[in-house]
N, C-alpha and C. Protein backbone atom coordinates (compact mmCIF):
# COMPACT_ATOMS: atom_id res chain seq x y z
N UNK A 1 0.81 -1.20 0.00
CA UNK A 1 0.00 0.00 0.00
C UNK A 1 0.85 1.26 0.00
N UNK A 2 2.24 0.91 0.17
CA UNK A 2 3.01 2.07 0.19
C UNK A 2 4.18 2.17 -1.29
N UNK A 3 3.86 1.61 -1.86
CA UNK A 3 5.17 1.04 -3.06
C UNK A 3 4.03 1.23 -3.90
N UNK A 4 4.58 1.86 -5.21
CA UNK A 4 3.73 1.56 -6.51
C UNK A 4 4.41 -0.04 -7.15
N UNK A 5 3.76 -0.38 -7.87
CA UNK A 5 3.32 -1.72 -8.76
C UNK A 5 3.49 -1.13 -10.09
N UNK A 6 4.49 -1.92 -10.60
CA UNK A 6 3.92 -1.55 -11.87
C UNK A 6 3.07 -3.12 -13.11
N UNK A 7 2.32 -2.39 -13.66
CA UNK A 7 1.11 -3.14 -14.35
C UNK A 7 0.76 -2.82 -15.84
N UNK A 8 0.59 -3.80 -16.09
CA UNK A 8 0.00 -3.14 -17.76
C UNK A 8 -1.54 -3.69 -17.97
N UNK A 9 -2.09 -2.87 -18.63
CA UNK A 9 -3.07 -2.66 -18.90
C UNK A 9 -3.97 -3.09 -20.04
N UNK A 10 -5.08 -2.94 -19.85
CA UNK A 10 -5.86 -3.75 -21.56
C UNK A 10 -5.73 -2.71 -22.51
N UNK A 11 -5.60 -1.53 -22.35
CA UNK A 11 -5.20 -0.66 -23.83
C UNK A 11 -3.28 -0.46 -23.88
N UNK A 12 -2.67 -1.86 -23.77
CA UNK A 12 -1.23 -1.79 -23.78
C UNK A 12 -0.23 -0.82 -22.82
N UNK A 13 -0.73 0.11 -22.19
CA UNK A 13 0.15 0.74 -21.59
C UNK A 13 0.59 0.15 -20.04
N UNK A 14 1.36 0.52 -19.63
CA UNK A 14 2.24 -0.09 -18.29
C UNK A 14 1.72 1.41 -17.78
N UNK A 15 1.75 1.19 -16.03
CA UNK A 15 1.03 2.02 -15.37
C UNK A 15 1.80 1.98 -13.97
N UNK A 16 1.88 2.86 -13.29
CA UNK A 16 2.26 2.96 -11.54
C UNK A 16 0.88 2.39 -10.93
N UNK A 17 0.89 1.47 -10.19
CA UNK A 17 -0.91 1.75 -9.23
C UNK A 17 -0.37 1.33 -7.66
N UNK A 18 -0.83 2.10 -6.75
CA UNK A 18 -0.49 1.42 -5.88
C UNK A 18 -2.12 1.11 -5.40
N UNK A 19 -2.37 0.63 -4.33
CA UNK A 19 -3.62 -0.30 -3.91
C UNK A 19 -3.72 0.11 -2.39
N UNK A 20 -5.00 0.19 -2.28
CA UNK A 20 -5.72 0.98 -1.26
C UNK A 20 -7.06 -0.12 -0.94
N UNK A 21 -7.74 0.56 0.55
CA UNK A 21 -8.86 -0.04 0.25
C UNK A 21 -10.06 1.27 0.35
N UNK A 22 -11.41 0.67 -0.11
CA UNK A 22 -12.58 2.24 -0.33
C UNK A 22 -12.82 2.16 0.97
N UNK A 23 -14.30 2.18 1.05
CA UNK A 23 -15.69 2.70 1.77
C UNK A 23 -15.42 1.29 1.89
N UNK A 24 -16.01 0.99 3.54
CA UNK A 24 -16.92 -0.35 3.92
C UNK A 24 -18.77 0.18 4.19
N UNK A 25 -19.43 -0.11 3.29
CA UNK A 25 -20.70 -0.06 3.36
C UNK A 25 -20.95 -1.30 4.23
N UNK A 26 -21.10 -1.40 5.13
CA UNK A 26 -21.68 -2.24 5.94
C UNK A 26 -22.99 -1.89 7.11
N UNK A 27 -23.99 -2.60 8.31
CA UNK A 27 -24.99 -2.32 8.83
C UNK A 27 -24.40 -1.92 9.94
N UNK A 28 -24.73 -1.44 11.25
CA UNK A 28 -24.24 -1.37 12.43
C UNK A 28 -23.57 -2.30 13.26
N UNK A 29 -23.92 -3.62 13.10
CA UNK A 29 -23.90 -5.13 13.67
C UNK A 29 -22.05 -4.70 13.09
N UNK A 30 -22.09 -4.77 11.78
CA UNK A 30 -20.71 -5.39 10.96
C UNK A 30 -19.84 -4.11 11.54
N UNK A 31 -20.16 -2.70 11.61
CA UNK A 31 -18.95 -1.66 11.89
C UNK A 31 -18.91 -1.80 13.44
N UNK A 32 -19.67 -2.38 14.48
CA UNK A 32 -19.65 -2.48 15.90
C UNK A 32 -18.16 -3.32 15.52
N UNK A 33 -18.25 -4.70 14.97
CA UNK A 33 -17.04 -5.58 15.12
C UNK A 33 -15.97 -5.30 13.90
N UNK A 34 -15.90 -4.73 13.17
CA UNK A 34 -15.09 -3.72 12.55
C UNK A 34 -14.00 -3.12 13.06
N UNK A 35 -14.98 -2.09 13.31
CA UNK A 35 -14.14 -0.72 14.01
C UNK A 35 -14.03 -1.49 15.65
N UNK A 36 -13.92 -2.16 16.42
CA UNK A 36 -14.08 -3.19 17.72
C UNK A 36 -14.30 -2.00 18.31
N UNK A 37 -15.58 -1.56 18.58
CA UNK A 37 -16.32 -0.09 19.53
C UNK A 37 -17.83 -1.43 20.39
N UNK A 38 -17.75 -0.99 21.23
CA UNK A 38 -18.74 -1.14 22.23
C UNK A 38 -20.68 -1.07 21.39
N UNK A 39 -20.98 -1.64 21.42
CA UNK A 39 -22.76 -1.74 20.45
C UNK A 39 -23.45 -0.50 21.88
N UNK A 40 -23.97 0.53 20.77
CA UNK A 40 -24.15 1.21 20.99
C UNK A 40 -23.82 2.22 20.95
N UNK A 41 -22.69 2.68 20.63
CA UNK A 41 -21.59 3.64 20.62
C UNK A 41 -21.62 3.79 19.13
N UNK A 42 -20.94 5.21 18.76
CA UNK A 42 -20.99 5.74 17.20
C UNK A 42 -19.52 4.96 16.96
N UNK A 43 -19.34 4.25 15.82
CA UNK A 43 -18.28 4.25 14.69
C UNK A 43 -17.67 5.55 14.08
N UNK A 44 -17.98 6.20 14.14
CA UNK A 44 -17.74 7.16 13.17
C UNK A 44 -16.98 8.52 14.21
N UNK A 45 -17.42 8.61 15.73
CA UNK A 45 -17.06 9.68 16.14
C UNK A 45 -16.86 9.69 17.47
N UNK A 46 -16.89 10.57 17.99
CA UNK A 46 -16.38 10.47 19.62
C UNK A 46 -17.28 10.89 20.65
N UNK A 47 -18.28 10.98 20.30
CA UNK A 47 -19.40 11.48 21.34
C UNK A 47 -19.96 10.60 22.26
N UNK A 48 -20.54 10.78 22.69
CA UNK A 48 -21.17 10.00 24.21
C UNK A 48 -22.50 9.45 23.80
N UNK A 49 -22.17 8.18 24.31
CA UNK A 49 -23.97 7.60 23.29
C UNK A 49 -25.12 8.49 23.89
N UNK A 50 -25.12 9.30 24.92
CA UNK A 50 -26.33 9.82 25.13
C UNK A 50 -26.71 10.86 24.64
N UNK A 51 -25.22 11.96 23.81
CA UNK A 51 -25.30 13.03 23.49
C UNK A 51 -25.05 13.28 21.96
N UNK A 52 -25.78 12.04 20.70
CA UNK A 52 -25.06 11.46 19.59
C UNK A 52 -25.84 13.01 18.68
N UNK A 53 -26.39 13.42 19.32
CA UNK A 53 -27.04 14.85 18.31
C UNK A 53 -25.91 15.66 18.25
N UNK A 54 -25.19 15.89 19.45
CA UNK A 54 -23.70 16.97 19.61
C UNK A 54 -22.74 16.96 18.43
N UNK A 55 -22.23 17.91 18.49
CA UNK A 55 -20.46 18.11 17.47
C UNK A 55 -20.04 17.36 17.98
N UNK A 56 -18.99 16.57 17.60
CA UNK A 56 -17.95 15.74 18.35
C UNK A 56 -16.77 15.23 17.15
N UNK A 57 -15.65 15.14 17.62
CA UNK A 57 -14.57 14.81 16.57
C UNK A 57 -14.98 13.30 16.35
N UNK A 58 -14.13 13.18 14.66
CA UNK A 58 -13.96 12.11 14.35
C UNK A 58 -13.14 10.93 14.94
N UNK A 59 -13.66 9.59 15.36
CA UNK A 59 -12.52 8.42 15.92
C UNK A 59 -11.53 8.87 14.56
N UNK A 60 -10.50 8.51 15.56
CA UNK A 60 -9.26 7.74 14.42
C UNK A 60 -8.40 7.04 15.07
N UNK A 61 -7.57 6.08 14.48
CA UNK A 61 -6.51 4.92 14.50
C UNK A 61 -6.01 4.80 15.65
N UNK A 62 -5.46 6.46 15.72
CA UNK A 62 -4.23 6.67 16.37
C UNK A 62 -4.46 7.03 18.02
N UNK A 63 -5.89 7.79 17.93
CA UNK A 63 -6.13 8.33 19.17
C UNK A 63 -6.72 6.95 19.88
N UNK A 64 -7.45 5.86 19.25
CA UNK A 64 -7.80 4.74 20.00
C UNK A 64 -6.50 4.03 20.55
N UNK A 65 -5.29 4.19 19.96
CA UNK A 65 -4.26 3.51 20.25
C UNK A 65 -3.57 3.77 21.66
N UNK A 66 -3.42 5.49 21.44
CA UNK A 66 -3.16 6.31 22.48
C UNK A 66 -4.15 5.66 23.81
N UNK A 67 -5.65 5.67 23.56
CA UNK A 67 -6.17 5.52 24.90
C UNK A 67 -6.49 3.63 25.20
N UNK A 68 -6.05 2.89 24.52
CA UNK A 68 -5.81 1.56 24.79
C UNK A 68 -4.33 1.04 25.41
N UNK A 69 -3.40 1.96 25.42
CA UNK A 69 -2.71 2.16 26.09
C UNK A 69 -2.47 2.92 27.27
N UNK A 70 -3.21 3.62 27.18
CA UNK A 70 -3.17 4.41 29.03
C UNK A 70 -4.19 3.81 29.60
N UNK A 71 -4.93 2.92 29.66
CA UNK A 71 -6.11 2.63 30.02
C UNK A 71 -6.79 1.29 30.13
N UNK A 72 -7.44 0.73 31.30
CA UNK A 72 -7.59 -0.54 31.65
C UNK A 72 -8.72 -0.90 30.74
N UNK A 73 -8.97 -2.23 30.27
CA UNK A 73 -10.23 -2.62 29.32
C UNK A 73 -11.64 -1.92 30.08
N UNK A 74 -11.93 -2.34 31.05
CA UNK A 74 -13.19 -1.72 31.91
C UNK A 74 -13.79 -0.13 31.51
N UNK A 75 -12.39 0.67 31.74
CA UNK A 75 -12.54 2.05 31.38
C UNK A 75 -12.60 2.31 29.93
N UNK A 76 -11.79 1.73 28.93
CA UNK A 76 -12.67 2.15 27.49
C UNK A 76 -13.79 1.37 27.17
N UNK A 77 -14.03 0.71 27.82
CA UNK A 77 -15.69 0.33 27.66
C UNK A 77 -16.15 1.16 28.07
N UNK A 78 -16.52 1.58 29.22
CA UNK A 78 -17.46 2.62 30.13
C UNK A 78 -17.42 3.96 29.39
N UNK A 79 -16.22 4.32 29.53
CA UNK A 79 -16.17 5.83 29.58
C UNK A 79 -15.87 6.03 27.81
N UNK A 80 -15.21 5.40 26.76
CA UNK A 80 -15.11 5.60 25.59
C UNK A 80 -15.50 4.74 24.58
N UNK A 81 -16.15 3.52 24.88
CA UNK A 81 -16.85 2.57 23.61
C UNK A 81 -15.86 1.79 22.77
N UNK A 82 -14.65 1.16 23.57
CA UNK A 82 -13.76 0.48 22.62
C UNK A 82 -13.33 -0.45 23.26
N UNK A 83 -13.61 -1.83 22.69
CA UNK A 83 -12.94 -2.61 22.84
C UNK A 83 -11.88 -2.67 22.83
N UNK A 84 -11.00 -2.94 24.12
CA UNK A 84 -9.47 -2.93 23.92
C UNK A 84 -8.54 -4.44 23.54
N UNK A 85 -9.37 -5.37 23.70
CA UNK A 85 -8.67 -6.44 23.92
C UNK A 85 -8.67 -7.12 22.60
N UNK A 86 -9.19 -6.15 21.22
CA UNK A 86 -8.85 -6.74 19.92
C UNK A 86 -8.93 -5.41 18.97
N UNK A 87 -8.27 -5.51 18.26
CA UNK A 87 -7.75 -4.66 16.89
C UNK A 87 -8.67 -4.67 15.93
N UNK A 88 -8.50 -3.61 15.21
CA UNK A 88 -9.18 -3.61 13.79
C UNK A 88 -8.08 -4.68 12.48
N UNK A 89 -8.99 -4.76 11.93
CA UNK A 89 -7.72 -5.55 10.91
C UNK A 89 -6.81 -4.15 10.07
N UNK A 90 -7.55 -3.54 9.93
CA UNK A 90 -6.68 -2.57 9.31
C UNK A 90 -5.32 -1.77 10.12
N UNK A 91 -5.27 -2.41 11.08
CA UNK A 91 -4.30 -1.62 12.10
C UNK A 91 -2.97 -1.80 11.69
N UNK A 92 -2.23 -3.17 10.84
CA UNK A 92 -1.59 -2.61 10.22
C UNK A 92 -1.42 -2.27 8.73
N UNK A 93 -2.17 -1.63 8.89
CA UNK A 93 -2.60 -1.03 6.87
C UNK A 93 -1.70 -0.20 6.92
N UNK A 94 -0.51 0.87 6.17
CA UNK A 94 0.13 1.72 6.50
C UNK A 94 -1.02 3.12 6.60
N UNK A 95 -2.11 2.97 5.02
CA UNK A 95 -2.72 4.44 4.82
C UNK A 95 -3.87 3.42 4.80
N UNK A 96 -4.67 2.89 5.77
CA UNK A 96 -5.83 2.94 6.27
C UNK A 96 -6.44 2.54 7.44
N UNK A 97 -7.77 3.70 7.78
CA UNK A 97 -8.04 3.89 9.34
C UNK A 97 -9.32 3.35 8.80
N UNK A 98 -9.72 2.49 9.88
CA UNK A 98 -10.94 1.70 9.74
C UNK A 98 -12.04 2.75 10.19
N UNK A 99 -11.86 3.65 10.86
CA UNK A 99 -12.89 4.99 11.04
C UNK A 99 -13.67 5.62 10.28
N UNK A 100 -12.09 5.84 9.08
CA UNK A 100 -12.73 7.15 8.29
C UNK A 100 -13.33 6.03 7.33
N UNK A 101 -12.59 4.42 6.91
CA UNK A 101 -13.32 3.74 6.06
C UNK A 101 -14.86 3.40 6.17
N UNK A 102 -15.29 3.59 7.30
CA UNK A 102 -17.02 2.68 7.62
C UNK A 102 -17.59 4.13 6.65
N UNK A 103 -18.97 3.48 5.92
CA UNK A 103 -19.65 4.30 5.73
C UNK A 103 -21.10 4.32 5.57
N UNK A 104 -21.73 5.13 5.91
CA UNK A 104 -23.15 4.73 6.34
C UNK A 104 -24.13 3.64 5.38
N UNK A 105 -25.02 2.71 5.85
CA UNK A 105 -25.32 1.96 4.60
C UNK A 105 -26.93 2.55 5.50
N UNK A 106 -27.36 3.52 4.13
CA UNK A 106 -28.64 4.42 4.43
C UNK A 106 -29.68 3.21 4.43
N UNK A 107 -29.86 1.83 3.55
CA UNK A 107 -30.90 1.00 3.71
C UNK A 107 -31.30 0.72 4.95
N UNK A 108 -29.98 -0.10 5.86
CA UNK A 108 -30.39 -0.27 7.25
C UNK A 108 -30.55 1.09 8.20
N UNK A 109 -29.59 2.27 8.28
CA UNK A 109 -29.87 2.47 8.85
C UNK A 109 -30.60 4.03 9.53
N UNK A 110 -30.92 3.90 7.75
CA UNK A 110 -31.82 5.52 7.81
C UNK A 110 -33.39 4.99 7.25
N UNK A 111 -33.32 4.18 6.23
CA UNK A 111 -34.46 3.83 5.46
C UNK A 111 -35.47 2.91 6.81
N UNK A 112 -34.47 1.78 7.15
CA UNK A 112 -34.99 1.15 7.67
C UNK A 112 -35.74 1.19 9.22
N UNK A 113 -34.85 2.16 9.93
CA UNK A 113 -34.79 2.55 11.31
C UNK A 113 -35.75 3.48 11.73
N UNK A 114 -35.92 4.14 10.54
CA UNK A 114 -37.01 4.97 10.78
C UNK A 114 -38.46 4.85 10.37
N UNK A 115 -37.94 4.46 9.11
CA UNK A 115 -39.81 3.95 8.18
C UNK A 115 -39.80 2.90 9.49
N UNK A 116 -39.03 1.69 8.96
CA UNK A 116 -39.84 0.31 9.27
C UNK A 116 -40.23 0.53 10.71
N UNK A 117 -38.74 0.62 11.55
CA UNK A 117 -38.67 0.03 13.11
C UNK A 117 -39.77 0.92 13.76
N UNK A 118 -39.91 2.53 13.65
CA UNK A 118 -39.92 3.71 14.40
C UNK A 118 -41.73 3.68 13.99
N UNK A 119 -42.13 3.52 12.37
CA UNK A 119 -43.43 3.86 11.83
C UNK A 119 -43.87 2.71 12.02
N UNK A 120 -43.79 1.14 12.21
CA UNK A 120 -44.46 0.25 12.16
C UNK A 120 -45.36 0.34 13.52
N UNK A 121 -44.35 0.65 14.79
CA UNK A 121 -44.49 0.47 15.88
C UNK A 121 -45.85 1.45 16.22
N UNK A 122 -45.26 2.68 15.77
CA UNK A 122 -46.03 3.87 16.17
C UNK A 122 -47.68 3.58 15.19
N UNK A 123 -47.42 3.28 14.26
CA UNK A 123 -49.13 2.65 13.58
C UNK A 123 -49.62 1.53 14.56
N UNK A 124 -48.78 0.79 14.80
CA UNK A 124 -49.34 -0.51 15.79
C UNK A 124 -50.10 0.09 16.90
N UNK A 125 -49.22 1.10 17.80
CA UNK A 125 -50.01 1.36 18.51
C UNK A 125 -51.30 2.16 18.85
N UNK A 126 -51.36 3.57 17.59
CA UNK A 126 -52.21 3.86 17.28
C UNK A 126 -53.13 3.05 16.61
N UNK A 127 -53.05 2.27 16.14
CA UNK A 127 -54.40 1.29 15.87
C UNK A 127 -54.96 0.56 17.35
N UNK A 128 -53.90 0.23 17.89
CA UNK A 128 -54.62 -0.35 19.14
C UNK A 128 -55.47 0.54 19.89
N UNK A 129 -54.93 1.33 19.90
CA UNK A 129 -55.72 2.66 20.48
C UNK A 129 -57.24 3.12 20.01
């Protein structure tokens, strides 16, 4: 990921590429054990599950590393949402952070969370009513 390759191509030319990985479109279930964060907790950022409406910086690589090292497993569960006692696979990628890679998969969890889970419920009970 750090070395170019060189390659040739179907219209004859030879090329530099080096190789990366994209976007993980995946559901919540798959970036909880992904990104190894606590269920319940954001993938994507640093806020407090109770306060997920707030500004809050982006996770990254380096700062989970930093606090899995000053810090007993108990306490980044509690207080920061990370599993300490296993890695992302990308940890040793040179240029990729499994953070900035997750990316929202809107079916589960905009389409679905809200129409299905949020409107099914709320008709259910207004009909019972």
């Amino acid at each position: 990921m750090t070395k170019p390759t060189v390659m040739w191509f179907s219209d004859g030319h030879y090329c530099h590429v080096i190789f990366g990985l994209g976007p993980s479109i995946t559901n919540y279930e798959e970036q909880v054990l992904l990104a190894c964060i606590v269920r319940g907790w954001c993938a994507k950022c640093l806020a407090m599950r109770q306060e997920l409406n707030t500004d809050a910086l982006y996770q990254r690589h380096e700062h989970a590393e930093v606090l899995i090292e000053e810090f007993d497993l108990k306490t980044l569960q509690d207080a920061y949402g990370i599993v300490g006692d296993t890695i992302p696979f990308t940890s040793s990628f040179p240029c990729a952070d499994i953070y900035r890679l997750i990316a929202c998969d809107i079916l589960h969890q905009i389409i679905k969370g809200t129409f299905k889970d949020h409107l099914v419920k709320w008709v259910e009970s207004y009909l019972k009513t």
